[in-house]
Protein backbone atom coordinates (compact mmCIF):
# COMPACT_ATOMS: atom_id res chain seq x y z
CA UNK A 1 0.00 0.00 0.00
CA UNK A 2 1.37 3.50 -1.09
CA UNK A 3 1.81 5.73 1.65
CA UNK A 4 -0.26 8.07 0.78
CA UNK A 5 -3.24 5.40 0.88
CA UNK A 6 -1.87 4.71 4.42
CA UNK A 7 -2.00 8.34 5.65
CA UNK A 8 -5.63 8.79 3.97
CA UNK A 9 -7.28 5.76 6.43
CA UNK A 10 -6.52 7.70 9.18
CA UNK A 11 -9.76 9.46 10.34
CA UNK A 12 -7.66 12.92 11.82
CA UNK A 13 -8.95 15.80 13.64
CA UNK A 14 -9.00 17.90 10.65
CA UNK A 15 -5.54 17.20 9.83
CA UNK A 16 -4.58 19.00 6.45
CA UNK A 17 -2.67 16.95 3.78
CA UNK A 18 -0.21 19.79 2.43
CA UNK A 19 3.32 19.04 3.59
CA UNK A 20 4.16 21.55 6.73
CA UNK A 21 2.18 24.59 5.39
CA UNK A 22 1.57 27.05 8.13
CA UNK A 23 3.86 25.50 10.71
CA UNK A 24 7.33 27.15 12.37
CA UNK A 25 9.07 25.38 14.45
CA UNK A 26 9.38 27.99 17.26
CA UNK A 27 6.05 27.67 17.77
CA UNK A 28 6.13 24.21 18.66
CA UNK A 29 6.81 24.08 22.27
CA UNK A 30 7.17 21.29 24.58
CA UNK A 31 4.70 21.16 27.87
CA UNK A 32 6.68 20.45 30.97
CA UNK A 33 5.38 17.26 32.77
CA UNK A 34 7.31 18.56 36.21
CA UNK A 35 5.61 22.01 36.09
CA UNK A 36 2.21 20.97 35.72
CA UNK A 37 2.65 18.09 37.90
CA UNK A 38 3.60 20.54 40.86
CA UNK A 39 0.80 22.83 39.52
CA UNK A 40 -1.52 20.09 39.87
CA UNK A 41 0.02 18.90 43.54
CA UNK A 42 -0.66 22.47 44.82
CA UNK A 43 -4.10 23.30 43.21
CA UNK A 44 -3.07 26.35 41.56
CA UNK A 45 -4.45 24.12 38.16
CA UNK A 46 -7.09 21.38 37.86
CA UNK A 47 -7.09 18.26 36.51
CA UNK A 48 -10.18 19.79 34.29
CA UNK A 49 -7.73 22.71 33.63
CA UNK A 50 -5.40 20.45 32.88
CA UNK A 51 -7.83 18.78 30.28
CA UNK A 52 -9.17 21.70 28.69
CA UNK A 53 -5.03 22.95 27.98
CA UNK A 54 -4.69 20.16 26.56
CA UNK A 55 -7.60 20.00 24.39
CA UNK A 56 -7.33 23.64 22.96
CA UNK A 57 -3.85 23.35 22.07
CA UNK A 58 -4.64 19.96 19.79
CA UNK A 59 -7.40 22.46 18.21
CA UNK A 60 -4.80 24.98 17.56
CA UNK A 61 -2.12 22.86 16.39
CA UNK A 62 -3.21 19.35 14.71
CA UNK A 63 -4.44 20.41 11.70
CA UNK A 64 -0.78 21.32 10.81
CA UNK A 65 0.25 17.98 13.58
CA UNK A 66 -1.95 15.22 12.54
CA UNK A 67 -0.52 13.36 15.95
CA UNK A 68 -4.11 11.90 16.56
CA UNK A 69 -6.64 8.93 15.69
CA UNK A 70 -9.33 9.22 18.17
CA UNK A 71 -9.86 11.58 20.72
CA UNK A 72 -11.52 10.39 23.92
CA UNK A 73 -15.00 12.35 24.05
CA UNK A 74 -14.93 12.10 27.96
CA UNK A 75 -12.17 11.58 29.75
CA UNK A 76 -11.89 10.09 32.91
CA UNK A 77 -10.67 12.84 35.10
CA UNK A 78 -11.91 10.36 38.40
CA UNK A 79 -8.54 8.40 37.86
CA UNK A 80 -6.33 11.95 38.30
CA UNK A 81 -5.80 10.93 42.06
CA UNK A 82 -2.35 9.28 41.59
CA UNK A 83 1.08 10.85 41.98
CA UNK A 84 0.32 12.88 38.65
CA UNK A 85 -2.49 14.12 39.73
CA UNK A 86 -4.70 14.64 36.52
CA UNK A 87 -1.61 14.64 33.88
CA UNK A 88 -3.36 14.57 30.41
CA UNK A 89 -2.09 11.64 28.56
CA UNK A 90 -1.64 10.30 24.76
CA UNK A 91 -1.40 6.83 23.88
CA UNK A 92 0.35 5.28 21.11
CA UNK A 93 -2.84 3.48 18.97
CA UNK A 94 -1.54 -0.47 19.51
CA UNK A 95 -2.34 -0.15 22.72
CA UNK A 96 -5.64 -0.44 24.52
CA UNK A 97 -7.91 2.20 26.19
CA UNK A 98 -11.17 1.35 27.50
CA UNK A 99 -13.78 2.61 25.23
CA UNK A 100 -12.21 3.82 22.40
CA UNK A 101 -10.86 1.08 19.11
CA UNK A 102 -7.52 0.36 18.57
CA UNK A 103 -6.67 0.63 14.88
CA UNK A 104 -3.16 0.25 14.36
CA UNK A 105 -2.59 2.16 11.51
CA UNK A 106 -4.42 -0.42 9.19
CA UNK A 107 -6.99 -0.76 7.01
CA UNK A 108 -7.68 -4.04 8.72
CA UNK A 109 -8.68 -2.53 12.14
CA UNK A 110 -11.05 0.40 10.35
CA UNK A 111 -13.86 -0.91 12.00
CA UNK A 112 -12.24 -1.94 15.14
CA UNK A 113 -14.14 -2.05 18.09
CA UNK A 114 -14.05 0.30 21.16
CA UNK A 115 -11.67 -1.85 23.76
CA UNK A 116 -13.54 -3.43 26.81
CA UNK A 117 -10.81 -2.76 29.14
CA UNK A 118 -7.35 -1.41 29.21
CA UNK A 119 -4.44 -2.48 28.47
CA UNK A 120 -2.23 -3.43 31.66
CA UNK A 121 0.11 -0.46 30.91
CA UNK A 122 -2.71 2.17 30.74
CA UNK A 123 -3.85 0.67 33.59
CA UNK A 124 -1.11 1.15 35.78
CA UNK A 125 -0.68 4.66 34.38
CA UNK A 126 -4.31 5.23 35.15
CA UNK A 127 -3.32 4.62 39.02
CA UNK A 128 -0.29 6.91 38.70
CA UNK A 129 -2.85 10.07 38.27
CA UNK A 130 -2.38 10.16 33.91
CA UNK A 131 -5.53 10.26 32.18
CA UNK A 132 -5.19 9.04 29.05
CA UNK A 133 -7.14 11.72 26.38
CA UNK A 134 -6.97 10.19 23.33
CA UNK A 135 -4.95 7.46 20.60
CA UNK A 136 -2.05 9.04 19.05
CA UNK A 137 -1.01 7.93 15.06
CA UNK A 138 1.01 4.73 14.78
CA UNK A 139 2.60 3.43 11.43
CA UNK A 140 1.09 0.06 10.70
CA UNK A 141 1.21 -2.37 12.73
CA UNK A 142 3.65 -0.36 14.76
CA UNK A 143 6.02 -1.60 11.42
CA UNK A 144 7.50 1.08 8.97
CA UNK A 145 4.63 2.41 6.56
CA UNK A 146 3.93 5.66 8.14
CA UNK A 147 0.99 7.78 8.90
CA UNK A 148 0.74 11.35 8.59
CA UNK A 149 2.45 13.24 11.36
CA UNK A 150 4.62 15.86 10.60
CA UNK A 151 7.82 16.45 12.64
CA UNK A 152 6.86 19.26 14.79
CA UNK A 153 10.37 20.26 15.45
CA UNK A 154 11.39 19.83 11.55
CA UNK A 155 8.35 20.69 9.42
CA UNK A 156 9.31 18.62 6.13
CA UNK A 157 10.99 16.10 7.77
CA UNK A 158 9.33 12.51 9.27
CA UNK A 159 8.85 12.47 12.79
CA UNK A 160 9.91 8.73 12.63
CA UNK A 161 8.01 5.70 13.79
CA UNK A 162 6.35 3.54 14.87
CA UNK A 163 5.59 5.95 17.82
CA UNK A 164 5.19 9.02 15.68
CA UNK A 165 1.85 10.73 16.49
CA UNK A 166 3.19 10.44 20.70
CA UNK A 167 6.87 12.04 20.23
CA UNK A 168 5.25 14.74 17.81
CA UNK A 169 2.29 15.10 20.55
CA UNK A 170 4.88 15.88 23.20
CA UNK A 171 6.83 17.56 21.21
CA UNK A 172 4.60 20.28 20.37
CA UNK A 173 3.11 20.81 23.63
CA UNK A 174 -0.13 19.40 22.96
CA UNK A 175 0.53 16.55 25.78
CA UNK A 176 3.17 16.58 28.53
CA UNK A 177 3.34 12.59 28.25
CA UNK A 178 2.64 10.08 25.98
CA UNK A 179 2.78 6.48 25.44
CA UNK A 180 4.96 4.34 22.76
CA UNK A 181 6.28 0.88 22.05
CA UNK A 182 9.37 -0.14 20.83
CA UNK A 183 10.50 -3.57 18.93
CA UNK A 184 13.61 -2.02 16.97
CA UNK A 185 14.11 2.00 17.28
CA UNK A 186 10.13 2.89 17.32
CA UNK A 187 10.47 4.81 20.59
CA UNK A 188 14.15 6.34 20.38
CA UNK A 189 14.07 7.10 16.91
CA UNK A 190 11.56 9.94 16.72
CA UNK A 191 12.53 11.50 20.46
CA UNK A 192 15.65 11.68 18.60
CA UNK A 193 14.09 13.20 15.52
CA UNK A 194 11.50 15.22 17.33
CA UNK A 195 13.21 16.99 20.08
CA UNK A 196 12.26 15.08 23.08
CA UNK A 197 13.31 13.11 25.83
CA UNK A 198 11.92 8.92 25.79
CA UNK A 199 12.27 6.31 28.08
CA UNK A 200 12.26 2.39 27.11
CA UNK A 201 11.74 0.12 30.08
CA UNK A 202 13.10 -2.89 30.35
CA UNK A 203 11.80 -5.54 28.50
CA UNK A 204 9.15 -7.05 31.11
CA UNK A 205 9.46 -4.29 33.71
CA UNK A 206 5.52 -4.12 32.76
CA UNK A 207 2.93 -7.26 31.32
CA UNK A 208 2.15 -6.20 27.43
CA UNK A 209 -1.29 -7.56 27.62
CA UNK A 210 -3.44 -5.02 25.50
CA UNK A 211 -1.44 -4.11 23.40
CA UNK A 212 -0.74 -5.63 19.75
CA UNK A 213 3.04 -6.30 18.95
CA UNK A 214 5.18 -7.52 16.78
CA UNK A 215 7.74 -9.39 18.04
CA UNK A 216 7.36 -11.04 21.85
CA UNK A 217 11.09 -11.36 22.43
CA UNK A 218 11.54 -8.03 21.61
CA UNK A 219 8.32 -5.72 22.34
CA UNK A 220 8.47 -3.22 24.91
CA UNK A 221 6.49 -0.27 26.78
CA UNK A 222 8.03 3.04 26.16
CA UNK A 223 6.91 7.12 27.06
CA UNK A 224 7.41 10.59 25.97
CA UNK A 225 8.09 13.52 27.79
CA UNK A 226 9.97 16.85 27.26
CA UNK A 227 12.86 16.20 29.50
CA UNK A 228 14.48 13.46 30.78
CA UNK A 229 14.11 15.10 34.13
CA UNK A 230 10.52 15.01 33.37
CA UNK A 231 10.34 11.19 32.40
CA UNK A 232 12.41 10.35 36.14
CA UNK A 233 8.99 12.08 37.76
CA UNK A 234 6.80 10.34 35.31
CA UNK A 235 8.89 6.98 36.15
CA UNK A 236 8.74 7.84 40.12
CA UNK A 237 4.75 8.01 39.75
CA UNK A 238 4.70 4.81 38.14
CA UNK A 239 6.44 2.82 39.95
CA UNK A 240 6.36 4.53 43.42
CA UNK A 241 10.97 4.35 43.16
CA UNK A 242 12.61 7.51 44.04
CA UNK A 243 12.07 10.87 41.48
CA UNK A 244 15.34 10.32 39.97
CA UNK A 245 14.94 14.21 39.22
CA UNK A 246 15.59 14.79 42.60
CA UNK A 247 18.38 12.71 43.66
CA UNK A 248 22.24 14.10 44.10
CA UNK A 249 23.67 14.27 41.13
CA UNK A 250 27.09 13.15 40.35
CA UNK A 251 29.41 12.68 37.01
CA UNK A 252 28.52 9.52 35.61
CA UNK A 253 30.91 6.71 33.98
CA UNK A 254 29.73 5.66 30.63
CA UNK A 255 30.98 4.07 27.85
CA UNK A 256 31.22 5.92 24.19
CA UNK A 257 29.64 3.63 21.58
CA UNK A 258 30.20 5.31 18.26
CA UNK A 259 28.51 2.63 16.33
CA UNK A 260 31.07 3.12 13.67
CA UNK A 261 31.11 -0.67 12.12
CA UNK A 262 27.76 -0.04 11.17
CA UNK A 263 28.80 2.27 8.70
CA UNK A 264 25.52 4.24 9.45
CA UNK A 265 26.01 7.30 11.50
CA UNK A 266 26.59 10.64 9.74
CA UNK A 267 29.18 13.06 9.76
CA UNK A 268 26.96 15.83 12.21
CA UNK A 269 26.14 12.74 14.27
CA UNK A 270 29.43 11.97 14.92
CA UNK A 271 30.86 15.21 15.22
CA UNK A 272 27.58 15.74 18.14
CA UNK A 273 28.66 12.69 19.90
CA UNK A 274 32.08 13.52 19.98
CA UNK A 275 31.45 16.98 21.27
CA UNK A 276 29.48 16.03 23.81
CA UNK A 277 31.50 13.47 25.28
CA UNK A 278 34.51 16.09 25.55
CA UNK A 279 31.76 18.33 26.65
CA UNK A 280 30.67 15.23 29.41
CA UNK A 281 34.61 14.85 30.72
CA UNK A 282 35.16 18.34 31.37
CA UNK A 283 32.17 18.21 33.69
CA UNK A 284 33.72 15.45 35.49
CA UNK A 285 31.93 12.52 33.79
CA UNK A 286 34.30 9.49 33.08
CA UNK A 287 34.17 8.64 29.45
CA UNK A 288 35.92 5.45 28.21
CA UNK A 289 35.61 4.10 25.08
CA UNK A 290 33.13 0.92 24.68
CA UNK A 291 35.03 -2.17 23.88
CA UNK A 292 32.58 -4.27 22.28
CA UNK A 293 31.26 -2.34 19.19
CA UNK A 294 31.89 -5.88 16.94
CA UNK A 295 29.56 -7.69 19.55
CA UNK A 296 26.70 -4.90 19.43
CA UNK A 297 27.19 -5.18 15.37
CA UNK A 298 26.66 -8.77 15.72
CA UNK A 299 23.50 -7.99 17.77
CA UNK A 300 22.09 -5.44 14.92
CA UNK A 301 22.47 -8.11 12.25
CA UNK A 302 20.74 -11.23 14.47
CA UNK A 303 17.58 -8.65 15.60
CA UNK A 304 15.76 -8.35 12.15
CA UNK A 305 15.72 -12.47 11.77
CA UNK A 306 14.55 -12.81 15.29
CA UNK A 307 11.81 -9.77 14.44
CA UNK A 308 10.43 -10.99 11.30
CA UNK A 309 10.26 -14.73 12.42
CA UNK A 310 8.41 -13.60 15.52
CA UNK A 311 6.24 -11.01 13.63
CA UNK A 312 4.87 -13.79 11.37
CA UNK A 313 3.54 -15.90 14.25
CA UNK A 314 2.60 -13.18 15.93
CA UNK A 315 0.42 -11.27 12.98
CA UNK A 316 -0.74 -15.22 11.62
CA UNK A 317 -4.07 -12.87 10.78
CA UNK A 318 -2.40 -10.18 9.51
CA UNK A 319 -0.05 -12.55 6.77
CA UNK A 320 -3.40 -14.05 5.76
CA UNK A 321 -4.28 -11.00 4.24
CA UNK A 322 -1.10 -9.73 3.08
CA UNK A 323 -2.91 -8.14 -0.01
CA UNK A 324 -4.35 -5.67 2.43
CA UNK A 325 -0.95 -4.60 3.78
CA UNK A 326 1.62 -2.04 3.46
CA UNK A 327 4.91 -3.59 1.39
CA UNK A 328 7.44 -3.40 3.97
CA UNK A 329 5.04 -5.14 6.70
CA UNK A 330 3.55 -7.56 4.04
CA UNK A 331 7.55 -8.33 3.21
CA UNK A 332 8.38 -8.56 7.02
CA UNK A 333 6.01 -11.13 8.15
CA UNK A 334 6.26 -13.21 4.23
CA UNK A 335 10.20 -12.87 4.73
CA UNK A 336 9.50 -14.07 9.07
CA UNK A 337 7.51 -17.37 7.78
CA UNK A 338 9.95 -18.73 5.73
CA UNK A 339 12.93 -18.00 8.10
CA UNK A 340 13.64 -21.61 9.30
CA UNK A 341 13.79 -22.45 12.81
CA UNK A 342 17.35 -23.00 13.04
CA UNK A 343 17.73 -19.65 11.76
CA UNK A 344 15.94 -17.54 14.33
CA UNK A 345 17.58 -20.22 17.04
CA UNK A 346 20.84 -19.03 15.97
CA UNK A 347 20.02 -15.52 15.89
CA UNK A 348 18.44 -15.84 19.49
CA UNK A 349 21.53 -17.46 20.63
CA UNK A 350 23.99 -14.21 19.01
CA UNK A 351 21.89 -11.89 21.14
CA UNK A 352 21.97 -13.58 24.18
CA UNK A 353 25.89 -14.28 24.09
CA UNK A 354 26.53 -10.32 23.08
CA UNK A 355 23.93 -9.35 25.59
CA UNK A 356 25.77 -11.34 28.44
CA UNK A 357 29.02 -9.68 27.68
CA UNK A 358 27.65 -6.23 27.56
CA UNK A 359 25.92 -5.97 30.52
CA UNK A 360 29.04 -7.71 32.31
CA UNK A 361 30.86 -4.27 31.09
CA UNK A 362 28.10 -2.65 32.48
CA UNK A 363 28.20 -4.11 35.71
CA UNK A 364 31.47 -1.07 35.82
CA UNK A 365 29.58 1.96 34.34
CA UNK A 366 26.68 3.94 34.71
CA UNK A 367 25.31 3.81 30.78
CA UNK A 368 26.35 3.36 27.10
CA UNK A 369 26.15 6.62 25.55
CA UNK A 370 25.59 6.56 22.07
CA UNK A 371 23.65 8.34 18.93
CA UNK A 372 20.05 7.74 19.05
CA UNK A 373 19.86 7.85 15.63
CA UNK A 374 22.11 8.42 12.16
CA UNK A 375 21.30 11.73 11.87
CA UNK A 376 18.74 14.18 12.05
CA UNK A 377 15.28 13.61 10.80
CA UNK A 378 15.44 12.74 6.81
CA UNK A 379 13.47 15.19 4.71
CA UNK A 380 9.55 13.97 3.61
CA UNK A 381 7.31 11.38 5.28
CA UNK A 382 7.46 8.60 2.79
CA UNK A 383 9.64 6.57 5.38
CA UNK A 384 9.89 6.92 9.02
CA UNK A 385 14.19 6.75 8.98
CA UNK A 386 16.98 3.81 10.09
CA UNK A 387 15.94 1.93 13.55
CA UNK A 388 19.55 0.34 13.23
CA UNK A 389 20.96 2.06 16.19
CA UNK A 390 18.58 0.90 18.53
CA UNK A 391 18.12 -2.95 16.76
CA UNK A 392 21.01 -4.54 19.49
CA UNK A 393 19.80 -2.90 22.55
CA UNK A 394 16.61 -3.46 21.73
CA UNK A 395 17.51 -7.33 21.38
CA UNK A 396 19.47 -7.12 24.40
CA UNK A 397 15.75 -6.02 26.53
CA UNK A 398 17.66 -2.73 28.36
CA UNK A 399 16.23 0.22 29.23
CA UNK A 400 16.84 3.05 27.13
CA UNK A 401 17.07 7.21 27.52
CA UNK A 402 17.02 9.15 25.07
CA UNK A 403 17.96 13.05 26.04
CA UNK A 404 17.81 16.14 23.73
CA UNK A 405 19.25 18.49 23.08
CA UNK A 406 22.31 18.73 20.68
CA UNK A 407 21.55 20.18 17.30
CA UNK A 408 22.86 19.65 13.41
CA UNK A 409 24.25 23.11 11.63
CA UNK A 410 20.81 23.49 10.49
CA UNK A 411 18.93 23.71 13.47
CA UNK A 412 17.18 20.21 13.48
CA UNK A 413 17.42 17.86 16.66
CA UNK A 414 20.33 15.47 17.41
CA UNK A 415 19.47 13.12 20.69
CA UNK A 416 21.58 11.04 22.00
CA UNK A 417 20.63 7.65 23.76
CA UNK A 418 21.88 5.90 27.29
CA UNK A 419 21.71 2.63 27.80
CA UNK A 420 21.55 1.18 30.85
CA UNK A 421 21.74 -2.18 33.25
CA UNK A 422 18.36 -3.88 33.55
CA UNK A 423 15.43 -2.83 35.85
CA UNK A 424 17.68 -0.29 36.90
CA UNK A 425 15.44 2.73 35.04
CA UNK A 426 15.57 5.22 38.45
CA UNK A 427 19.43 5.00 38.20
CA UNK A 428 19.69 5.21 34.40
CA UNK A 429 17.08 8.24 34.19
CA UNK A 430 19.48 10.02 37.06
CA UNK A 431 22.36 9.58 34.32
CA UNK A 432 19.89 11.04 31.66
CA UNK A 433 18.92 13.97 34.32
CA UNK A 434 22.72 14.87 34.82
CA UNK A 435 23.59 14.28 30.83
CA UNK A 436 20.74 16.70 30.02
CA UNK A 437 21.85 19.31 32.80
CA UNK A 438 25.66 19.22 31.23
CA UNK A 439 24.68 19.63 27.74
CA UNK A 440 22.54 22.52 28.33
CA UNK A 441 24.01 25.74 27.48
């Protein structure tokens, strides 16, 4: 399916078709999770204030934004009594929310349903104090063929995927928080492209019941916010841990991963990464270099056979139909059921070697810092960019920061991503809090 057919299914909030017409990026502001969540803690704004913020700026903004599917009609604003207190939410549209469909991005789920329940991640974000306002656009099947959200922080340029409508949602201020899934870069990618700050739990850290994946061995839950200092409040509602925002900070170790034997990362990229790591030591952080670049290479190349093999069990339904699919997804899952067993046993076997050693290194440092992506965001939304740079982490189930911030010579977002030891998000969001404080001008 061309992907213009893909962006036309997509029943939008008046969302206008011409490429970026009306929008400036200064415009497109970021809504701080941290101030509103203090605003809400002391009264001084409601949870229906909250709402209605929310609400005006996706009328002022989406036509040029196209983040959303469906909007939730009523809200519940009786679930604000958690830690966040009435924090309007977006939710990437894989996963479920009581009462309103979950489409996917496909043709296929047009006449989905409203969900019965939600999904166990909403849930538990539900009992934080988020109220979830709406489903934000997700490229099929949370695969590549994209939707139609623009890059709010790069009119012209994709806002990448799969996660795109919940990064370009936070991104321009029309959320403070947003859900998003990853299975290769779908969550890093476009924080990276878009300007923001994302967090990718740990494989498992939460059950993925609700929400339609891909790939089991390699799905996880993911969120949006401006800041990373933001996400360690968003994380410390969740999950009742320490606000990582708030703990002492102190220079980090962390490994430089240049990803330089995948032959992917551009020349602003790498001239970013290498300025911020000077940047990083002269602020006391220790930066060595990261030994093991073959083994995360070796990672990258064993993800997309583990992916597609998975995918095609997975999405059975879905390969049945192939007809009705984008090409790239219809190619995934086609290419997934004739990978032979022994195949995606091998491949499984690669990642879980590599992902022993790594997180042995780990066991020394603080994080992997790395690019988040090759570059900044590629011009057009006919493709969503590379995930390459976050296939091997991905494989390897860590959690994952990504922190803004850097820029290329023309203005247009750079992020960098941290990766760090499993279940250990509080510690690796403190890293991201201190990071983000160093870089800052």
């Amino acid at each position: 399916m061309a992907p213009r057919r893909q962006r036309e299914r997509h029943g939008l909030l008046g969302c206008r078709r011409d490429l970026g017409r009306g929008m400036s990026a200064p415009v497109w502001r970021p809504w701080s999770l941290r101030e509103l969540a203090g605003q809400l803690a002391a009264g001084t704004t409601t949870p229906a204030e909250a709402l209605a913020r929310s609400r005006a700026r996706i009328a002022g903004t989406e036509s040029g934004l196209c983040a959303w599917v469906t909007p939730d009609p009523s809200p519940d604003l009786a679930s604000a009594a958690g830690a966040l207190g009435g924090v309007p939410l977006g939710v990437k549209d894989i996963i479920d929310v009581a009462g309103l469909p979950t489409r996917c991005g496909s043709e296929l789920r047009a006449q989905a349903p409203p969900a019965e329940a939600d999904a166990a991640i909403v849930a538990e974000w539900r009992r934080a104090g988020a109220v979830p306002i709406g489903k934000t656009v997700t490229t099929e099947f949370a695969f590549f063929a994209p939707g139609p959200t623009r890059n709010p922080a790069a009119p012209g340029h994709t806002p990448g995927g799969s996660s795109s409508g919940s990064a370009a949602a936070v991104a321009s201020g029309q959320v403070p928080l947003a859900l998003g899934s990853q299975t290769a870069g779908s969550v890093t990618r476009p924080a990276s492209y878009c300007g923001v700050a994302s967090l990718v739990m740990t494989r498992g850290r939460f059950p993925v019941e609700g929400v339609t994946g891909l790939s089991p061995s390699l799905d996880s839950h993911g969120a949006y916010a401006a800041t990373a200092s933001d996400l360690a409040l968003a994380w410390s509602a969740l999950t009742g841990e320490p606000d990582a925002g708030l703990l002492p900070g102190r220079p980090p170790r962390l490994l430089l991963w240049t990803a330089e034997p995948l032959g992917v990362v551009d020349p602003e990229m790498a001239a970013a990464l290498s300025g911020a790591a000077r940047l990083l030591r002269a602020r006391g952080a220790v930066v060595d270099a990261f030994p093991a670049e073959a083994l995360v290479a070796e990672a990258t190349a064993a993800h997309p056979v583990v992916m597609a093999y998975e995918a095609a069990r997975e999405r059975a339904a879905e390969l049945a139909q192939a007809s009705r699919l984008s090409r790239p997804l219809a190619q995934l899952l086609q290419t997934g059921a004739t990978t032979r067993a022994d195949d995606y046993q091998a491949a499984l076997q690669t990642v879980a070697d590599a992902g022993a050693q790594v997180s042995a290194m780990l066991s020394s440092y603080d994080a992997v810092l790395g690019p988040a992506a090759p570059g900044a965001a590629p011009a057009g939304l006919a493709a969503t960019g590379d995930p390459v740079l976050s296939r091997a982490w991905q494989a390897f189930g860590l959690p994952v920061v990504a922190v803004p911030g850097l820029r290329s010579a023309t203005r247009l977002p750079l992020g960098l991503q941290l990766v760090g030891p499993a279940r250990n998000e509080t510690a690796l969001l403190a890293t991201g809090c201190w990071v983000e404080a160093a870089l800052r001008p």
